[in-house]
Protein backbone atom coordinates (compact mmCIF):
# COMPACT_ATOMS: atom_id res chain seq x y z
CA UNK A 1 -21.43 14.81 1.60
CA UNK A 2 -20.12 11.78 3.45
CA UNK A 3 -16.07 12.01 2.85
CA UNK A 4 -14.19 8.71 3.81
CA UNK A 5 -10.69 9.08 4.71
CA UNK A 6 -7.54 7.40 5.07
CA UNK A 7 -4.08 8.16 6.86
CA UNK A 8 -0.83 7.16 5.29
CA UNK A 9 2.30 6.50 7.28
CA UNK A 10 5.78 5.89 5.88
CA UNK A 11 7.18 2.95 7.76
CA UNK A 12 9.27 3.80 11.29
CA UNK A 13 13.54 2.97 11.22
CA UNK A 14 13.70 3.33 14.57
CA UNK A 15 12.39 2.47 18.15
CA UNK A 16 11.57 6.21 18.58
CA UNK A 17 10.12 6.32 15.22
CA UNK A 18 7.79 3.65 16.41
CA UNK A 19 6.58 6.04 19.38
CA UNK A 20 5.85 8.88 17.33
CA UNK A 21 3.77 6.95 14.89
CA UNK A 22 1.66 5.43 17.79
CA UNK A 23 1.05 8.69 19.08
CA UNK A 24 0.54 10.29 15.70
CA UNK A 25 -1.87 7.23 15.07
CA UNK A 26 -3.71 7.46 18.55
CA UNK A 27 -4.15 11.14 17.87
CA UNK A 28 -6.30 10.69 14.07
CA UNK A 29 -8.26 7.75 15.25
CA UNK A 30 -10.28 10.54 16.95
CA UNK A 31 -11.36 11.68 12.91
CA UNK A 32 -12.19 8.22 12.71
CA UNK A 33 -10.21 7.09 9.41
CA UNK A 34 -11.88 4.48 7.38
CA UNK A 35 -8.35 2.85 7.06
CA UNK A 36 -4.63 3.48 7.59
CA UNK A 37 -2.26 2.57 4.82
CA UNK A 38 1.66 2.10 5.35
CA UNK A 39 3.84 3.19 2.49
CA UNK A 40 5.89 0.40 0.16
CA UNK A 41 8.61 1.72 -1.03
CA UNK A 42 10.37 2.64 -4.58
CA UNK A 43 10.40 -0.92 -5.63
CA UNK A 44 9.28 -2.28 -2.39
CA UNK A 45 12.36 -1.32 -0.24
CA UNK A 46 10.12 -1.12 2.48
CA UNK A 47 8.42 -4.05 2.74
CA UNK A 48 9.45 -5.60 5.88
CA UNK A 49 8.59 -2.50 7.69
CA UNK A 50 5.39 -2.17 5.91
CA UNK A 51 3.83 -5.53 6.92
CA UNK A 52 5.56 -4.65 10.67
CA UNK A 53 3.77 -1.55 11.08
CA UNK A 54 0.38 -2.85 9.62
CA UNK A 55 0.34 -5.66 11.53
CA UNK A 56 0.82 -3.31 14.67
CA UNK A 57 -2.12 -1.40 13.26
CA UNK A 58 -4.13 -4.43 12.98
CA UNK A 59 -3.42 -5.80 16.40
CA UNK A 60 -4.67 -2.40 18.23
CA UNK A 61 -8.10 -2.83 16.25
CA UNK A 62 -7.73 -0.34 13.41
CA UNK A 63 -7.89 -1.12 9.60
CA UNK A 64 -4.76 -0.99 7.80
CA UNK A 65 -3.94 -1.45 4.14
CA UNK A 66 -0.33 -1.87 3.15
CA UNK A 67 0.84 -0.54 -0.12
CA UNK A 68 1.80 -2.87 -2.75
CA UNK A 69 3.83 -1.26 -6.01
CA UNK A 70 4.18 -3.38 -8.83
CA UNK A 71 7.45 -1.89 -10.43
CA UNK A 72 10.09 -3.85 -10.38
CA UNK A 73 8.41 -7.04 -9.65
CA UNK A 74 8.10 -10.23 -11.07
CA UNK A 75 4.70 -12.26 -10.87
CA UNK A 76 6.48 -14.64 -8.25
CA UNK A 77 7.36 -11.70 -6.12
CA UNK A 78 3.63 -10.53 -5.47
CA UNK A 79 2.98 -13.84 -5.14
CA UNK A 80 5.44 -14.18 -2.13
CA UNK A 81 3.85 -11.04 -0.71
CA UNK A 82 0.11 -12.02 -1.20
CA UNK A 83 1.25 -15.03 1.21
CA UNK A 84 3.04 -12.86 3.48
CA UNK A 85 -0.01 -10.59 3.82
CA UNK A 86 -2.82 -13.17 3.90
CA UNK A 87 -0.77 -14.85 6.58
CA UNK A 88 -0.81 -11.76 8.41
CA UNK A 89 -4.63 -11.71 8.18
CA UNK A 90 -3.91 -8.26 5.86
CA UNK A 91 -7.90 -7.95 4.17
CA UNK A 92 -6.28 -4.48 2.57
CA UNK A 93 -4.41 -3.47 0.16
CA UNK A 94 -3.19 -0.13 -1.45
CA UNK A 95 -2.17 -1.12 -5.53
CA UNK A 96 -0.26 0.74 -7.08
CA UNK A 97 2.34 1.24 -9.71
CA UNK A 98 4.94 2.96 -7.79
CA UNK A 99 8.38 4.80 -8.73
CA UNK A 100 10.79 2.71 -10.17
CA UNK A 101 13.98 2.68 -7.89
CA UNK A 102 17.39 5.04 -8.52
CA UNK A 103 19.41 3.34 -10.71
CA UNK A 104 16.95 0.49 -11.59
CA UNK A 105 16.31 0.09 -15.24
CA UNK A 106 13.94 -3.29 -15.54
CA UNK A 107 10.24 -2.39 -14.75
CA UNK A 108 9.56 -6.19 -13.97
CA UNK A 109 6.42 -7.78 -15.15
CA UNK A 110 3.89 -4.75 -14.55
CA UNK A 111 3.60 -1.74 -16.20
CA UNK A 112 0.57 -0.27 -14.98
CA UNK A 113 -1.28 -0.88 -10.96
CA UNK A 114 -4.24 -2.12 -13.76
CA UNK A 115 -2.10 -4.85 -14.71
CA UNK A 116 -1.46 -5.44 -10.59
CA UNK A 117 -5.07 -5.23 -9.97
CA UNK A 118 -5.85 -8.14 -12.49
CA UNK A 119 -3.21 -10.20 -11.47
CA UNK A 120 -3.80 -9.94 -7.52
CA UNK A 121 -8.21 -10.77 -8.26
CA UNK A 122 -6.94 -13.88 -10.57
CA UNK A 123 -4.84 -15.42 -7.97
CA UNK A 124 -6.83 -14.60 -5.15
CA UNK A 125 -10.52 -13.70 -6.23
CA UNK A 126 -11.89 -11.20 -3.81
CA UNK A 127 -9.72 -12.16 -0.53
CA UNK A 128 -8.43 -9.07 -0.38
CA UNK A 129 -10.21 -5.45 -0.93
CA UNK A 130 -8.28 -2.90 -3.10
CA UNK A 131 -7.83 -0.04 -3.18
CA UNK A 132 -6.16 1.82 -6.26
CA UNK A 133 -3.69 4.52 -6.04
CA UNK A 134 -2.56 6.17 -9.39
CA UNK A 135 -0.42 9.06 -8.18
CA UNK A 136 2.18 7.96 -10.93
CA UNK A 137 0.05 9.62 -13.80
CA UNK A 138 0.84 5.85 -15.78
CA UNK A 139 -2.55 4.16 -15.55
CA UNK A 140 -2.89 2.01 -18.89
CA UNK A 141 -1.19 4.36 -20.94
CA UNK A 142 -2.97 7.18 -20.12
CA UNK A 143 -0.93 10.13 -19.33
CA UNK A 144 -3.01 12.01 -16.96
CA UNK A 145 -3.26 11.39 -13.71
CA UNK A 146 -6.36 9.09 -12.93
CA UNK A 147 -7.07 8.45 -9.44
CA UNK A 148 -9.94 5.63 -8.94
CA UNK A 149 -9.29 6.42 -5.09
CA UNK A 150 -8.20 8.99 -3.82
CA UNK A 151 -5.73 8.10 -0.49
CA UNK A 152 -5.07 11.21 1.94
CA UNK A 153 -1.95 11.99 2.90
CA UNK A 154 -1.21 14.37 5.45
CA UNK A 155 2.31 15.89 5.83
């Protein structure tokens, strides 16, 4: 059976955080990882750092998917993110639903990462390549947890 896999990193705070995820990131390129995705966020309260530490994937030749949670967000929001990540020649991207933040009550336009997923290929056909993480158990009302890909995360 040919397995791919994938690495997920939570974006680094600090300078030293940086470090260790460059070494931790030198040392699985040796299991050759068909990607690495870089986490988003409850509500995206990651984001800068996400599209930081992707791009630095990108630039030292790996593939790198940032995630992309839809809870919370408005339809102009993604939007403004789709830009950000085409103009940071992103060709990845993790959907998702994603937590809704502490203390948040309004889950924004999206419900479900299916709803993401169709509004991401109508504005930009197939630009980008998704992949589809459902580790919220909330995939189109279904209350099991579907996963259409499964993303490996090592603690």
């Amino acid at each position: 059976m040919n397995m791919e896999i994938s690495f997920e990193f939570f974006p680094p705070k600090t300078e030293e955080g940086e470090q260790k995820l460059l070494m931790a990131r030198q040392q699985l390129a040796v299991t050759n990882p068909h990607f690495f995705s870089v986490t988003y966020g409850a509500g995206g309260t990651t984001q800068s750092g996400t599209l930081k530490t992707v791009s630095g994937i990108l630039a030292d030749g790996f593939d790198a998917a940032p995630h992309l949670s839809c809870i919370g967000a408005s339809k102009d929001s993604i939007r403004q993110v789709l830009s950000e990540f085409r103009a940071a020649n992103v060709k990845r991207i993790v959907a998702l639903r994603g937590d809704l933040p502490s203390g948040m009550v309004e889950i924004g336009e999206f419900r479900y990462a299916s709803e993401l997923v169709e509004f991401i290929r109508t504005e930009t056909g197939r630009e980008f390549w998704l992949e589809v993480a459902n580790t919220d158990s909330y995939f189109a009302g279904h209350h099991a947890n579907y996963e259409l890909y499964t993303v490996g995360q090592i603690f």
